[in-house]
C-alpha atoms as a PDB file:
ATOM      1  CA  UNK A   1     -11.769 -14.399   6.556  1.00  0.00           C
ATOM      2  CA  UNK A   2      -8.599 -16.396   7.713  1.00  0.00           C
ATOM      3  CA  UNK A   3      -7.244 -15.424  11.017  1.00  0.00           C
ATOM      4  CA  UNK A   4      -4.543 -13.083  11.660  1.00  0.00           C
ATOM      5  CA  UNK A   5      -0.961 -13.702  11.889  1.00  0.00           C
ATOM      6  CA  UNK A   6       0.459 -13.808  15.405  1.00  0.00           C
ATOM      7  CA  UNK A   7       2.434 -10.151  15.795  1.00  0.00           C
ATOM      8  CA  UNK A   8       0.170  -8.040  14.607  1.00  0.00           C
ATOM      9  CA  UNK A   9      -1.599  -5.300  16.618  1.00  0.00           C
ATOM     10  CA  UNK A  10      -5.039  -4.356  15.285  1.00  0.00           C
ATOM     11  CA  UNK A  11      -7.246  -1.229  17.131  1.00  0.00           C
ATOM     12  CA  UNK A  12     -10.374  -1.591  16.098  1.00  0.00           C
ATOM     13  CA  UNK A  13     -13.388   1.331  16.057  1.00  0.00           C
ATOM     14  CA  UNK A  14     -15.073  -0.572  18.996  1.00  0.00           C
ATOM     15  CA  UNK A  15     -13.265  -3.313  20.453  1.00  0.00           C
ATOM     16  CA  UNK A  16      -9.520  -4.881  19.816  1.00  0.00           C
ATOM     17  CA  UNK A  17      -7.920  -7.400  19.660  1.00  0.00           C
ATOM     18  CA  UNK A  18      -3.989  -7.747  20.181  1.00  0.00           C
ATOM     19  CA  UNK A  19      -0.869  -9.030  19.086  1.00  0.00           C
ATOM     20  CA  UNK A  20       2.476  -7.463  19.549  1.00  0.00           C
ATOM     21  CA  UNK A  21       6.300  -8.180  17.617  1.00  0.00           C
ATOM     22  CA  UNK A  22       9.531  -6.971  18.354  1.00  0.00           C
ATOM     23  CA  UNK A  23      11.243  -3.970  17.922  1.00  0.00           C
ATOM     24  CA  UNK A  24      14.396  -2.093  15.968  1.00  0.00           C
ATOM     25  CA  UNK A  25      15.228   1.315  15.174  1.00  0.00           C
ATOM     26  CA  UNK A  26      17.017   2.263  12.188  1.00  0.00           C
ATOM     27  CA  UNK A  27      17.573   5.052   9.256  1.00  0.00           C
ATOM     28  CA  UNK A  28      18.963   4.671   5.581  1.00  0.00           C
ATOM     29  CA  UNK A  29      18.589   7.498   3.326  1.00  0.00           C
ATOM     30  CA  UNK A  30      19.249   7.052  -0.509  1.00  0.00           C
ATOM     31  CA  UNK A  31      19.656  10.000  -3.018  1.00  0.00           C
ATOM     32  CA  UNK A  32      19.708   8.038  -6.304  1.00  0.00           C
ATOM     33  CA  UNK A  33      17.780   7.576  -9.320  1.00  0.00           C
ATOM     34  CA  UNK A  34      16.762   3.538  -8.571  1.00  0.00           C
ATOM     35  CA  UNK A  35      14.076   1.764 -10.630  1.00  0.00           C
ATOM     36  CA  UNK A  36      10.663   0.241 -10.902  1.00  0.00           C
ATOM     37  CA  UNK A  37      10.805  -0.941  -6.848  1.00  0.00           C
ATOM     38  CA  UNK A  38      12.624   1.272  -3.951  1.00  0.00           C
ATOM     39  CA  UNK A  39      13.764   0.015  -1.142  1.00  0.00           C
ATOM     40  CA  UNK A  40      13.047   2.123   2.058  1.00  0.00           C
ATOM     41  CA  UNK A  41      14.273   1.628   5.457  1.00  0.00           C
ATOM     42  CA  UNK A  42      11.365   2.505   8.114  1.00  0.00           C
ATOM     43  CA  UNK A  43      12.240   2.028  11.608  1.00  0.00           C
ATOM     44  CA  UNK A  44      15.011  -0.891  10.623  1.00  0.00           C
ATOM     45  CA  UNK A  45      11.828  -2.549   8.404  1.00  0.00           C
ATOM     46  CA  UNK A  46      12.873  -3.067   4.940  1.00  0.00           C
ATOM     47  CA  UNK A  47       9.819  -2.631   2.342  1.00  0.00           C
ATOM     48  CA  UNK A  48       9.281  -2.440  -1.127  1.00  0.00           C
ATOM     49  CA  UNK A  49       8.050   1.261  -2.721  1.00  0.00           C
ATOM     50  CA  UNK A  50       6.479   0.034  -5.724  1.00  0.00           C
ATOM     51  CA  UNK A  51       5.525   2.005  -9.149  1.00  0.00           C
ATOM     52  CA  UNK A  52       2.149   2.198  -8.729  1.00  0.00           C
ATOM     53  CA  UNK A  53       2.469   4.059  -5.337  1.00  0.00           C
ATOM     54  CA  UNK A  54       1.922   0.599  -2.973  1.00  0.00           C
ATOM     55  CA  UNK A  55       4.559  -0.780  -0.243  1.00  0.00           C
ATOM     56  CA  UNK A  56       4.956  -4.192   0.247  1.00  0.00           C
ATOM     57  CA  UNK A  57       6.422  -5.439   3.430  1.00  0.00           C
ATOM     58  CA  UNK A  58       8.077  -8.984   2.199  1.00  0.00           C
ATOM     59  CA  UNK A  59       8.858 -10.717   5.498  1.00  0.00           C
ATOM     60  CA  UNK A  60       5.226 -10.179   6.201  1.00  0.00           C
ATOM     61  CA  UNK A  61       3.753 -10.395   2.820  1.00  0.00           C
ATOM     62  CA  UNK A  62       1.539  -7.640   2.985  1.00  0.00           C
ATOM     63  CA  UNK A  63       0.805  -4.852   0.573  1.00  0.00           C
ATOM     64  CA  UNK A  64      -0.265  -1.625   1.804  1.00  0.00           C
ATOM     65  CA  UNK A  65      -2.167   0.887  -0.486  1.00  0.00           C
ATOM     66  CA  UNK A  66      -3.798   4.644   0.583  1.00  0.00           C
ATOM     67  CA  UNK A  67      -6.360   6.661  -0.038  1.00  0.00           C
ATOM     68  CA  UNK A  68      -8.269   5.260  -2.733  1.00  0.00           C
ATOM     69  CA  UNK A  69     -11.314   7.066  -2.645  1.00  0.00           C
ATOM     70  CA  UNK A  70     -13.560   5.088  -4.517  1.00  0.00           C
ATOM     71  CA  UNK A  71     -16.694   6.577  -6.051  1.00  0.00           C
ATOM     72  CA  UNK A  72     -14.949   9.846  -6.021  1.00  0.00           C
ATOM     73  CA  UNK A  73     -16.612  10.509  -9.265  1.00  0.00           C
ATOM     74  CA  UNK A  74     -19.878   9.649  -8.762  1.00  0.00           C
ATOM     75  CA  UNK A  75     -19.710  11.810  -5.339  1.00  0.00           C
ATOM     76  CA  UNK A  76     -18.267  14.887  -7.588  1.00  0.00           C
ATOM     77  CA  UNK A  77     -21.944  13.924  -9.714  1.00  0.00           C
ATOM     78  CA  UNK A  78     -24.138  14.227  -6.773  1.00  0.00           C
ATOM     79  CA  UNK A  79     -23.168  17.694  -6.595  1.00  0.00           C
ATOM     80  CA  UNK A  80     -23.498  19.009  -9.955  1.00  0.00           C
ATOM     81  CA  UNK A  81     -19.791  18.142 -10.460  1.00  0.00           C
ATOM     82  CA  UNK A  82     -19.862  15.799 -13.566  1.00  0.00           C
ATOM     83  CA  UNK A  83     -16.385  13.781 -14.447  1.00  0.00           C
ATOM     84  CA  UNK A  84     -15.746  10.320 -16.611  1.00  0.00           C
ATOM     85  CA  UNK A  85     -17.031   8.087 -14.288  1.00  0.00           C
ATOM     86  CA  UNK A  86     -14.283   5.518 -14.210  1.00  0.00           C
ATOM     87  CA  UNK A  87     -12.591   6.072 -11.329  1.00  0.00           C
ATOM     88  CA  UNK A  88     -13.177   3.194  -8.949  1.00  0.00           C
ATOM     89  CA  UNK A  89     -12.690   0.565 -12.088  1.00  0.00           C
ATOM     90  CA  UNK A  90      -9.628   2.021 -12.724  1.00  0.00           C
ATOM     91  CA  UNK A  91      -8.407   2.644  -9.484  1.00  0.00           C
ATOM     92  CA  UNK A  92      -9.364  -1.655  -8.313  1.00  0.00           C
ATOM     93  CA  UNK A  93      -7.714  -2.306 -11.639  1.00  0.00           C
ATOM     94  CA  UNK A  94      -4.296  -0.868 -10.641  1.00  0.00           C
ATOM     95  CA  UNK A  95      -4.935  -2.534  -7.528  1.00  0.00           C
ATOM     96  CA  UNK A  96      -5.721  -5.585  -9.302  1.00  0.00           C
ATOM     97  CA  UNK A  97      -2.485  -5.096 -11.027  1.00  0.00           C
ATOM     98  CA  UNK A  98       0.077  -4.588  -7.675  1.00  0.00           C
ATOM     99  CA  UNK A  99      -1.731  -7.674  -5.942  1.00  0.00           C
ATOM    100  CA  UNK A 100      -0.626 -10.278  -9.098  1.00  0.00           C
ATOM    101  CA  UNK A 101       2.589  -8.399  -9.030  1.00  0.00           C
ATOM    102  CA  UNK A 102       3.417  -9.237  -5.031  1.00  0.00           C
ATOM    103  CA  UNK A 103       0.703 -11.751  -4.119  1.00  0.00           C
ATOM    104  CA  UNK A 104       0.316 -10.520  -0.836  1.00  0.00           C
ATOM    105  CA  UNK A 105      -1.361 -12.812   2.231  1.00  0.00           C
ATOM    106  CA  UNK A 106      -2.497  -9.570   3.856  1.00  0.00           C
ATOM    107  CA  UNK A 107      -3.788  -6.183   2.636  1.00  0.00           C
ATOM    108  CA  UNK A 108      -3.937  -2.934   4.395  1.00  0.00           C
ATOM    109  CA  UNK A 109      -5.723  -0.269   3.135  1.00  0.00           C
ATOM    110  CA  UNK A 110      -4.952   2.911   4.857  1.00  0.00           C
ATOM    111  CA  UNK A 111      -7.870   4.750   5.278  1.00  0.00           C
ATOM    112  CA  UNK A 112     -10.181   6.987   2.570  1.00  0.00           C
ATOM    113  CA  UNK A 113     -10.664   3.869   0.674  1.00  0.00           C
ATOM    114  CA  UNK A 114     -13.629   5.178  -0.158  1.00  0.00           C
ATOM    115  CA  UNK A 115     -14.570   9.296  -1.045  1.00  0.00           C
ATOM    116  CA  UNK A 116     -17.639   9.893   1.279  1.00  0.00           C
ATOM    117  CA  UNK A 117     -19.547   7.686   3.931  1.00  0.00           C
ATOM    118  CA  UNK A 118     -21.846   6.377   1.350  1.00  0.00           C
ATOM    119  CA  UNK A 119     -19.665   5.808  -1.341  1.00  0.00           C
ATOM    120  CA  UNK A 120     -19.624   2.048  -0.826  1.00  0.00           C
ATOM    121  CA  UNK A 121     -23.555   2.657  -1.276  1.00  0.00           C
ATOM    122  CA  UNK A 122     -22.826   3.179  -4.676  1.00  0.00           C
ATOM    123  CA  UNK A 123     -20.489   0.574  -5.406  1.00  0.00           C
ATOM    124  CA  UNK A 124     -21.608  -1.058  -8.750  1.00  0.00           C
ATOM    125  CA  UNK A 125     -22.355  -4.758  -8.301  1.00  0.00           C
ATOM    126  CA  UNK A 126     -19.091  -6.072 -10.938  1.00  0.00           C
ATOM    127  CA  UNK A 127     -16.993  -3.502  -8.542  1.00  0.00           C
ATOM    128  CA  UNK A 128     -18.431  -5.041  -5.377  1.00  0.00           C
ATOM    129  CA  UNK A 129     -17.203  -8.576  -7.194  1.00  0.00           C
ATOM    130  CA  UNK A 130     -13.814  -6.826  -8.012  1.00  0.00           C
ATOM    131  CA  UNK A 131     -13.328  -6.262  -4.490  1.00  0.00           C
ATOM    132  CA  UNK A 132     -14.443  -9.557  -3.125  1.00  0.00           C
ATOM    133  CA  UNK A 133     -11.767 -11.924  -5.887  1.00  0.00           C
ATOM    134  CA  UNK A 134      -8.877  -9.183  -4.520  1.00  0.00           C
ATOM    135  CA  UNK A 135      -9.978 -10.312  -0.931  1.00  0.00           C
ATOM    136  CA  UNK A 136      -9.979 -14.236  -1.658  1.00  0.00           C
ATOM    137  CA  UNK A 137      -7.644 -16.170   0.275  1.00  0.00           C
ATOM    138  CA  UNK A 138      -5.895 -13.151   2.093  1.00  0.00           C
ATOM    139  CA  UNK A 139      -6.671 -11.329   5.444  1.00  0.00           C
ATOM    140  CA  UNK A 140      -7.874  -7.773   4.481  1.00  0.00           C
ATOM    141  CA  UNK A 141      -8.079  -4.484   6.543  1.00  0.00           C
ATOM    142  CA  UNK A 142     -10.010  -1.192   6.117  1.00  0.00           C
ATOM    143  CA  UNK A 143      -8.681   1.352   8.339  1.00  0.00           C
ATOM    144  CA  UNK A 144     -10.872   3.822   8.642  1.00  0.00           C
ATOM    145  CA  UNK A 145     -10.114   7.619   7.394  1.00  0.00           C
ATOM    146  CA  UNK A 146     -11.604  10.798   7.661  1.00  0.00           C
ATOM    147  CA  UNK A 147     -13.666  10.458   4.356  1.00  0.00           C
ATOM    148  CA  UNK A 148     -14.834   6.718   5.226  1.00  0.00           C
ATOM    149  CA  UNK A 149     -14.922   6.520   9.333  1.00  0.00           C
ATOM    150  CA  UNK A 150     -17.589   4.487   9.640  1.00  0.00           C
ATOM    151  CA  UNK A 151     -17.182   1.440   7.341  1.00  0.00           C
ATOM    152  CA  UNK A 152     -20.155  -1.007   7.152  1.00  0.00           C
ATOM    153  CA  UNK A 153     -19.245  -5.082   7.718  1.00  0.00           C
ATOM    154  CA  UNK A 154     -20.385  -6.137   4.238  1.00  0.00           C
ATOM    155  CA  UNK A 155     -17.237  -5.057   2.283  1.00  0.00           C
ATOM    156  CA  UNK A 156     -15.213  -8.274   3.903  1.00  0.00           C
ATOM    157  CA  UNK A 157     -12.238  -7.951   5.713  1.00  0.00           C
ATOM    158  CA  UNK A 158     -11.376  -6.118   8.877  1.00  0.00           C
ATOM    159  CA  UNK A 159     -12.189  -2.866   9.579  1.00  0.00           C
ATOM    160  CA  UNK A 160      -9.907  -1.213  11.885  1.00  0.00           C
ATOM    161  CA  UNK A 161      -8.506   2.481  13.155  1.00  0.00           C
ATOM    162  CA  UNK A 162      -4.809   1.592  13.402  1.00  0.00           C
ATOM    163  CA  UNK A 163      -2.899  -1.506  13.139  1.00  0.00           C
ATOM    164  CA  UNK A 164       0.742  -2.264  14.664  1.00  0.00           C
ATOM    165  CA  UNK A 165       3.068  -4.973  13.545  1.00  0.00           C
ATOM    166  CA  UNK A 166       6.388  -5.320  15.571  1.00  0.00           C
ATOM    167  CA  UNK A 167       7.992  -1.232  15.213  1.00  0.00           C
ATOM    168  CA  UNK A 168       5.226  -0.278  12.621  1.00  0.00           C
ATOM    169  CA  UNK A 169       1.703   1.113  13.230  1.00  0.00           C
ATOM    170  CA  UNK A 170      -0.600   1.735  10.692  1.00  0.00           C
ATOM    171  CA  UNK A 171      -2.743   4.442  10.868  1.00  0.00           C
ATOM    172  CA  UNK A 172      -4.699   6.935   8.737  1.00  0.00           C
ATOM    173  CA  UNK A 173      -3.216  10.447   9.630  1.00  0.00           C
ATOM    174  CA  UNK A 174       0.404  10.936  10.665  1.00  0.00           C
ATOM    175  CA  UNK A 175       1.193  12.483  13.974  1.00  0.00           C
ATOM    176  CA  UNK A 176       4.775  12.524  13.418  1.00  0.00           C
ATOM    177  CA  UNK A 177       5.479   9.478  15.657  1.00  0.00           C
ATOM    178  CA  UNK A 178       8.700   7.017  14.721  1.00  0.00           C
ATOM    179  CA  UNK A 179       7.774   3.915  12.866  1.00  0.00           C
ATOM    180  CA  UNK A 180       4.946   5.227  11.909  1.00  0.00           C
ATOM    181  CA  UNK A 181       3.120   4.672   8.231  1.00  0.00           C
ATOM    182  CA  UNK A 182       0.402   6.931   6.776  1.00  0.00           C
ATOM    183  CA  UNK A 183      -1.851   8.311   4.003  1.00  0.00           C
ATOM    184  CA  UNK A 184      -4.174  11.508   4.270  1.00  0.00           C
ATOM    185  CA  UNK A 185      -1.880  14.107   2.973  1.00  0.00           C
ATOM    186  CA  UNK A 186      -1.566  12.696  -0.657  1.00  0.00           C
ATOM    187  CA  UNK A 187       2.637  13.628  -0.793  1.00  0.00           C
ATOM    188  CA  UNK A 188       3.408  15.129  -4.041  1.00  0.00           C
ATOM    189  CA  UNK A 189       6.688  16.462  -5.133  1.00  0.00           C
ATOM    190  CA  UNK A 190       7.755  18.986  -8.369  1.00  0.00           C
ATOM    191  CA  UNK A 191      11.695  18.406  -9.312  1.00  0.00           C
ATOM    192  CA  UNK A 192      13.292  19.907 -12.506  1.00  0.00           C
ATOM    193  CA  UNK A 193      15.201  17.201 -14.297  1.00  0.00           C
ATOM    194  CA  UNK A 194      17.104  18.047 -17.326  1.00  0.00           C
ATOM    195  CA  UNK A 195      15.416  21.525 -17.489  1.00  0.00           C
ATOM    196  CA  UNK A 196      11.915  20.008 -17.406  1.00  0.00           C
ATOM    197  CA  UNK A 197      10.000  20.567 -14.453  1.00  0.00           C
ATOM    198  CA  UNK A 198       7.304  18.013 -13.064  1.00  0.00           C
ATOM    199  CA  UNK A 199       4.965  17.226 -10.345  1.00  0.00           C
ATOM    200  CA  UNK A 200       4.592  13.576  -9.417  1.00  0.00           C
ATOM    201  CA  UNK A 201       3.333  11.626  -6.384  1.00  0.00           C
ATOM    202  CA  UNK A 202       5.742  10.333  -3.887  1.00  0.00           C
ATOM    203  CA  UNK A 203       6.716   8.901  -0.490  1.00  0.00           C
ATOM    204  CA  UNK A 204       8.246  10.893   1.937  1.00  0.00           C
ATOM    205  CA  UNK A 205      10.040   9.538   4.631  1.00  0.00           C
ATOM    206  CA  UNK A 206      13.157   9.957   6.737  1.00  0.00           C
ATOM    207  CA  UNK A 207      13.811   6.182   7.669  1.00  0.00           C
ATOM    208  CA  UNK A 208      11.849   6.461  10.958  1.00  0.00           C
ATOM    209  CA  UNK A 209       8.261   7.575   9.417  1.00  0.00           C
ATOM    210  CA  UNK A 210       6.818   7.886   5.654  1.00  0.00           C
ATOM    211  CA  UNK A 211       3.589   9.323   4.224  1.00  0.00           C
ATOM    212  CA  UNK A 212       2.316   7.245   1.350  1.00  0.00           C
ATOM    213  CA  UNK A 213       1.117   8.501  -2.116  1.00  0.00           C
ATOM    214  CA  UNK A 214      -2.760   8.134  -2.710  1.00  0.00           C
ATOM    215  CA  UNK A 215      -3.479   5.361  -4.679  1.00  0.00           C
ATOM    216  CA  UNK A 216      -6.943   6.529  -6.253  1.00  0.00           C
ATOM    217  CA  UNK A 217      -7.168   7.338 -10.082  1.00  0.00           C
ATOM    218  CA  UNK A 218      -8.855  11.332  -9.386  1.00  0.00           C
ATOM    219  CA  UNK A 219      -6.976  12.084  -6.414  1.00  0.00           C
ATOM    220  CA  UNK A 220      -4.975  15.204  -6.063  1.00  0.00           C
ATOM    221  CA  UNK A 221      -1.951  16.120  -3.761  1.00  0.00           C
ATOM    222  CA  UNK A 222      -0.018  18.217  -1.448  1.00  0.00           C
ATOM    223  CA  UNK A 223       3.000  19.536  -2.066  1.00  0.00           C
ATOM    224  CA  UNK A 224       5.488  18.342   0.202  1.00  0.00           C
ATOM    225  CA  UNK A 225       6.716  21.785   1.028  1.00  0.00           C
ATOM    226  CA  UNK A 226       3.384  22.552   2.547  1.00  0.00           C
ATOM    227  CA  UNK A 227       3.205  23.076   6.206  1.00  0.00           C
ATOM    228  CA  UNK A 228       1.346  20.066   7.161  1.00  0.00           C
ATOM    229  CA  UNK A 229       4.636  17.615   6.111  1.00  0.00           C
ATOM    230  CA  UNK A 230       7.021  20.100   8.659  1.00  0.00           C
ATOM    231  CA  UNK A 231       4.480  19.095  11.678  1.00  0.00           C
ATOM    232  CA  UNK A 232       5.711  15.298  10.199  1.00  0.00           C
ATOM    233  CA  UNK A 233       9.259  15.842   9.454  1.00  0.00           C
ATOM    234  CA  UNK A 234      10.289  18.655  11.463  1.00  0.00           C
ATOM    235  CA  UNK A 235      13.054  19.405   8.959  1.00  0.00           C
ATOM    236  CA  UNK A 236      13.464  19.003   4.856  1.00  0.00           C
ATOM    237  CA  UNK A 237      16.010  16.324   5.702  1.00  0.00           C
ATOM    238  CA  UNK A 238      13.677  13.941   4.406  1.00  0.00           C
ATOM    239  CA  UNK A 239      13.730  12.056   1.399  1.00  0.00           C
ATOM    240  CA  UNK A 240      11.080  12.237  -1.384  1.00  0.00           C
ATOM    241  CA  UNK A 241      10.364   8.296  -3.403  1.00  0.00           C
ATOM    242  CA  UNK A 242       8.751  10.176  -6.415  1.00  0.00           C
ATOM    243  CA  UNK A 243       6.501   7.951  -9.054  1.00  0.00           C
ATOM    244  CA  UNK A 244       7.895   8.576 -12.374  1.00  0.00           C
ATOM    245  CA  UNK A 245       6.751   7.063 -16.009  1.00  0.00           C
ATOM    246  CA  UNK A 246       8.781   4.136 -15.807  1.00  0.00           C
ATOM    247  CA  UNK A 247      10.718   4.577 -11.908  1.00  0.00           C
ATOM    248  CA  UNK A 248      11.076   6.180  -9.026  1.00  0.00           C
ATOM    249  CA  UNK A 249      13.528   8.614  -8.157  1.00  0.00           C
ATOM    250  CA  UNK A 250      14.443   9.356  -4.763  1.00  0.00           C
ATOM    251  CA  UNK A 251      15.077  13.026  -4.228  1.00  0.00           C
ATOM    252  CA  UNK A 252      15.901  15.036  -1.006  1.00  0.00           C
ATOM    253  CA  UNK A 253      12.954  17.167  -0.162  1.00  0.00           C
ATOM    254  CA  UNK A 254      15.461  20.504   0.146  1.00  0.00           C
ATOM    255  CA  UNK A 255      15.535  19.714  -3.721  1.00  0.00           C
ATOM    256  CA  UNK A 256      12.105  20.150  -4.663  1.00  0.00           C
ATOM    257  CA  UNK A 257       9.495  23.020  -4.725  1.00  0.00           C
END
């Protein structure tokens, strides 16, 4: 695996290394329909929302995706639970998909990458290769999640519980802190737009912290109105990034339901 950039800030499960950057407050908030890429403002850090539910952090080329969990289907199976079991190509195809699109040097994956702690167990050996051609020539990092905390060291990459770069950490579950990016909660949002009504996927944020959509083709969602995003947020003076057919549409959260 290549070796780090200088400026990052990587916890890992037993020991760490570290690297620190500098540091800038700021908040934007936007209330507009924009198109197939927002830009949000985290903590003065200017990154791309894309389509397909990723953020890409140009100045540092990396791509950040959430929650895939992989082999959800085939975990659903072991219990009597039978659905198509496509999932995890479809998921590392979308994947696939985002990485051409932004070419990233680094990936973070925020935790649940995979549905259970044997899931990667039952990887299929054309999705093992999958995984290893998105790797090639970039630094990769697992953090670990609450579905996957104990990643084994024969996936490649890095696997880590948090990861800082200058105002930004990385972790799985939010706590709420400023400059902070997570996963977990699986944001979703339902808006009525020309007297339609829909639920979509979405980022929430409020310019000093965001919750990312789950990436994974069978994962569900929260509505941001639940509870759990008021221990985040403290307020609905947040903004909601929500993943439409063909854009996103940022929406204050007082807005949706």
């Amino acid at each position: 695996m290549p070796g780090l950039v200088p400026g990052i800030h990587v916890f890992f499960l037993c020991a760490a290394k570290t690297w620190m950057a500098g540091r800038g407050p700021a908040m934007t908030r936007t209330a507009i329909e924009i198109g197939r890429h927002s830009s949000l403002n985290i903590a003065g850090v200017q990154l791309i929302a894309d389509l397909s539910g990723a953020l890409f952090w140009q100045e540092q080329s990396l791509l950040v995706v959430s929650d895939l969990h992989l082999e959800k289907g085939s975990s659903f199976a072991t219990r009597g639970v039978l659905l198509p079991p496509y999932d995890t190509v479809a998921t590392l195809g979308r994947l696939a998909a985002v990485i051409a699109r932004h070419d990233p040097r680094m990936v973070i994956a925020l935790g649940d990458s995979f549905h259970d702690r044997d899931a990667h167990g039952r990887l299929s050996a054309p999705d093992r290769d999958t995984i290893a051609a998105l790797q090639a020539r970039r630094d990769w990092i697992w953090i670990s999640g609450n579905h996957d905390p104990a990643l084994p060291s024969d996936l490649g990459g890095v696997v880590a519980h948090e990861v800082a770069i200058g105002p930004i950490a990385f972790p799985h579950e939010p706590t709420g802190a400023a400059g902070e990016i997570a996963g977990h909660l699986h944001p979703k949002a339902r808006v009525t737009r020309r007297g339609r009504s829909m639920e979509r996927r979405c980022f929430a944020c409020d310019g000093a912290r965001a919750v990312m959509p789950a990436f994974g083709a069978y994962t569900g969602g929260l509505s941001i109105r639940d509870a759990a995003f008021s221990k985040i947020f403290q307020t609905l003076g947040f903004m909601v990034h929500v993943l439409g057919d063909t854009r996103l549409h940022s929406i204050a959260a007082s807005r949706c339901y």
